[in-house]
Protein backbone atom coordinates (compact mmCIF):
# COMPACT_ATOMS: atom_id res chain seq x y z
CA UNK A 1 -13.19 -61.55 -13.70
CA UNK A 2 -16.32 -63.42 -14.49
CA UNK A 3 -19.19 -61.16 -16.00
CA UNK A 4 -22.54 -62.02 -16.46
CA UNK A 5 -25.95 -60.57 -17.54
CA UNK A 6 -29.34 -62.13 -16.06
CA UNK A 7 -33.00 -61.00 -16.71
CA UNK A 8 -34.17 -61.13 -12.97
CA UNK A 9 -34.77 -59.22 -10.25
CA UNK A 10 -31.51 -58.24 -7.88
CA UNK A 11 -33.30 -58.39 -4.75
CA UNK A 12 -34.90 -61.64 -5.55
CA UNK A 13 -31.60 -63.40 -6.50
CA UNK A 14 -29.13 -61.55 -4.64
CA UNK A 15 -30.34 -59.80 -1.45
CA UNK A 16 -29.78 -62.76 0.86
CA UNK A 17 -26.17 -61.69 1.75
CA UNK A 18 -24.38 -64.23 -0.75
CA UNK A 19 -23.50 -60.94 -3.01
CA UNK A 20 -22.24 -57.09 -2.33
CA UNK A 21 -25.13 -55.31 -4.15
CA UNK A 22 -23.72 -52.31 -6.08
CA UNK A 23 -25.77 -49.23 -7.05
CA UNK A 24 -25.28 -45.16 -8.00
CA UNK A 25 -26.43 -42.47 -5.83
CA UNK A 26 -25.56 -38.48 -4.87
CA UNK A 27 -23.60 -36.91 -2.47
CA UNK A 28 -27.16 -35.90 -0.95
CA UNK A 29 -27.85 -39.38 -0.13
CA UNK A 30 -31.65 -38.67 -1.49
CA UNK A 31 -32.00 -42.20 -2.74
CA UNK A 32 -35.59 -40.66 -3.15
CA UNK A 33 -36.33 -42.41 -6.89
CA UNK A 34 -35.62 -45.97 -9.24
CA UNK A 35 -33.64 -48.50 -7.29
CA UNK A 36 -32.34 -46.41 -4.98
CA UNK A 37 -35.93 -45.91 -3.31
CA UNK A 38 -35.50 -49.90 -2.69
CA UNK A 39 -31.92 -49.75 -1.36
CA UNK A 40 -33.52 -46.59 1.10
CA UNK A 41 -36.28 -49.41 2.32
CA UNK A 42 -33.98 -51.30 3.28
CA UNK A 43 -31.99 -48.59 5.67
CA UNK A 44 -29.15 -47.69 3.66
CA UNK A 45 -29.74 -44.31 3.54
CA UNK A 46 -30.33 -43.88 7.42
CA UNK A 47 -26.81 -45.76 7.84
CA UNK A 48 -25.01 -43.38 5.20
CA UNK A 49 -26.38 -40.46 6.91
CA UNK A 50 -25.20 -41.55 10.32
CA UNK A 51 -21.73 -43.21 9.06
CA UNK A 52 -20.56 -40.69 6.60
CA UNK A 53 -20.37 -36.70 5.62
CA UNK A 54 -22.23 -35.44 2.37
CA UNK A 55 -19.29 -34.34 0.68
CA UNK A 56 -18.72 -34.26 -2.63
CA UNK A 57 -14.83 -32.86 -4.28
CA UNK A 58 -16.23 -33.75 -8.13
CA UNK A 59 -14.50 -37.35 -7.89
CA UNK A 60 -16.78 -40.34 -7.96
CA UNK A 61 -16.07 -42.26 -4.84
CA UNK A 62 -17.77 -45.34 -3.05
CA UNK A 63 -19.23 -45.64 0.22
CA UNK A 64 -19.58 -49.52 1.82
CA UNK A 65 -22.90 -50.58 4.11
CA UNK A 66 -23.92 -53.40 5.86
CA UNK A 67 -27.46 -53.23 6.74
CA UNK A 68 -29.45 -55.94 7.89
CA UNK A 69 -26.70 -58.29 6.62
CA UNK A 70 -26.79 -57.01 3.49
CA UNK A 71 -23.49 -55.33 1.84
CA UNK A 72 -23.92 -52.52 -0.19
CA UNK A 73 -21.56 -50.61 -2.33
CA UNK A 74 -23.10 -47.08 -2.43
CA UNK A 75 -20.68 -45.49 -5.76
CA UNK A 76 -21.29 -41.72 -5.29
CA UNK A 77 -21.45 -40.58 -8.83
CA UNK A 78 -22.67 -36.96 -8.77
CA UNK A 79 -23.25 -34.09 -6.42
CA UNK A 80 -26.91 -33.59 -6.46
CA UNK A 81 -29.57 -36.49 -6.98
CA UNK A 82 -31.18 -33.59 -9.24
CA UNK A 83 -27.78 -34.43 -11.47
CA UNK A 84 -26.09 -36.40 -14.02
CA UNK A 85 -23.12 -39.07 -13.67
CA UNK A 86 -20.43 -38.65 -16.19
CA UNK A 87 -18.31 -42.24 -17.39
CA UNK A 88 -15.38 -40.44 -15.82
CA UNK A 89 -17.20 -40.39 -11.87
CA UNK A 90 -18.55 -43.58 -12.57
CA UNK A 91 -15.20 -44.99 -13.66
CA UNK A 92 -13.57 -43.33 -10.19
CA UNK A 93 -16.44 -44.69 -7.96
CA UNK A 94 -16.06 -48.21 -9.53
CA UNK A 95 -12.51 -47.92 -9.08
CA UNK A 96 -12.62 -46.50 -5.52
CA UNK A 97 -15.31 -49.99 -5.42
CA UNK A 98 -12.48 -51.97 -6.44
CA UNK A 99 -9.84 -50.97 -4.21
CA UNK A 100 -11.91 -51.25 -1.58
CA UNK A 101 -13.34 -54.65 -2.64
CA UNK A 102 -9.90 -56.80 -1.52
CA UNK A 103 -12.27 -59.23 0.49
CA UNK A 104 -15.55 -59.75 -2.04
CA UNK A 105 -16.00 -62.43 -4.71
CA UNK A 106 -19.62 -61.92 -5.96
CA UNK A 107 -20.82 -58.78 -6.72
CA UNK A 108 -24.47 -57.84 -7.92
CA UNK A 109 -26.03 -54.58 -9.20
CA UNK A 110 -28.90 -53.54 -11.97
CA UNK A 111 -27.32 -51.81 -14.80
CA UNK A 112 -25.66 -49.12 -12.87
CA UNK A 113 -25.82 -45.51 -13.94
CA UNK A 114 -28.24 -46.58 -17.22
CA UNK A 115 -31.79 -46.12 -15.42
CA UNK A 116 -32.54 -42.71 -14.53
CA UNK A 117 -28.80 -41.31 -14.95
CA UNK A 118 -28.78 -41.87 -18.97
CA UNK A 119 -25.30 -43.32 -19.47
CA UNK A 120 -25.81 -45.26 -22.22
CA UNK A 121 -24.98 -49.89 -21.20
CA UNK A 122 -22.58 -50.56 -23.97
CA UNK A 123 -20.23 -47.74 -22.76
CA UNK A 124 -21.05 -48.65 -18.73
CA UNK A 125 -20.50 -52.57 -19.43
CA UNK A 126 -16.79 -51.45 -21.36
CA UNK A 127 -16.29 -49.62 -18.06
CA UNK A 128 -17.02 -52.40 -15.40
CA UNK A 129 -15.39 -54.96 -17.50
CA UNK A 130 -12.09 -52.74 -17.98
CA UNK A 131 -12.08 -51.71 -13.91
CA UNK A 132 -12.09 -55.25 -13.26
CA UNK A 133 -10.68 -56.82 -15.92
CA UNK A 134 -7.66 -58.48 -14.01
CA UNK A 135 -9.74 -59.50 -10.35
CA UNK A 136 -10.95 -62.34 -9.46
CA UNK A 137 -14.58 -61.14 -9.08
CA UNK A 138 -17.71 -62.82 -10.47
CA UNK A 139 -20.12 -59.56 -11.70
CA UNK A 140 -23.88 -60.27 -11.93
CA UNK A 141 -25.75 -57.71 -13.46
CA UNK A 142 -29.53 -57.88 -13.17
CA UNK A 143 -32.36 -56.19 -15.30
CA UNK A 144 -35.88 -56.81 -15.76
């Protein structure tokens, strides 16, 4: 695994369709606030609702999309959008990501689970770089 931290804006670098674009949400599929709002612009949320169940069994899990050419891994991380992630849900959804992931090289995402959700980066970087440690996957991770 190749891991890398950029200032910049994920959209701006990566939402052409070179990367899978990685982000947290709920079992609700709100996406109703921080980057998730952007992800819902672009019709995510309209193709989760149509393609999958809300369901959530207290396991983080992950969800693919490809809207408009644009791959999305949706890591469900908590029930209610109301809610808080724990490492452990992230750690399942990233390694649900993973398993799922046999066909992706690049992956982007902001600093997942850090914004709105409180997990503290140091702990969340450990996490992405341990999930991955032995793929061949080159992680971007974007922040302004």
């Amino acid at each position: 695994m190749t891991f890398n931290e950029v200032r910049g804006d994920l959209f701006a670098y990566e939402g052409t369709g070179e990367s899978t674009l990685v982000h947290c949400i709920a079992s609700d599929f709100a996406l109703g606030a921080g980057i998730a709002k952007v992800f819902a612009k672009m019709g995510v949320k309209r193709e989760l609702c149509e393609k999958y169940p809300k369901e959530w069994n207290g396991r983080g899990y992950c969800l693919m999309t490809d809207t408009n050419g644009v791959k999305t891994a949706n890591l469900v991380t908590k029930q209610s959008s109301f809610g808080k992630p724990t490492l452990e849900t992230l750690k399942q959804a990233l390694e649900d990501f993973r398993d799922k992931a046999e066909d992706i090289h690049r992956i982007a995402m902001p600093k997942i689970g850090c914004g709105l959700d409180k997990l503290k980066w140091e702990d969340v970087r450990e996490l992405i770089q341990e999930v991955f440690a032995d793929t061949d996957k080159v992680i971007t991770v974007y922040y302004l």
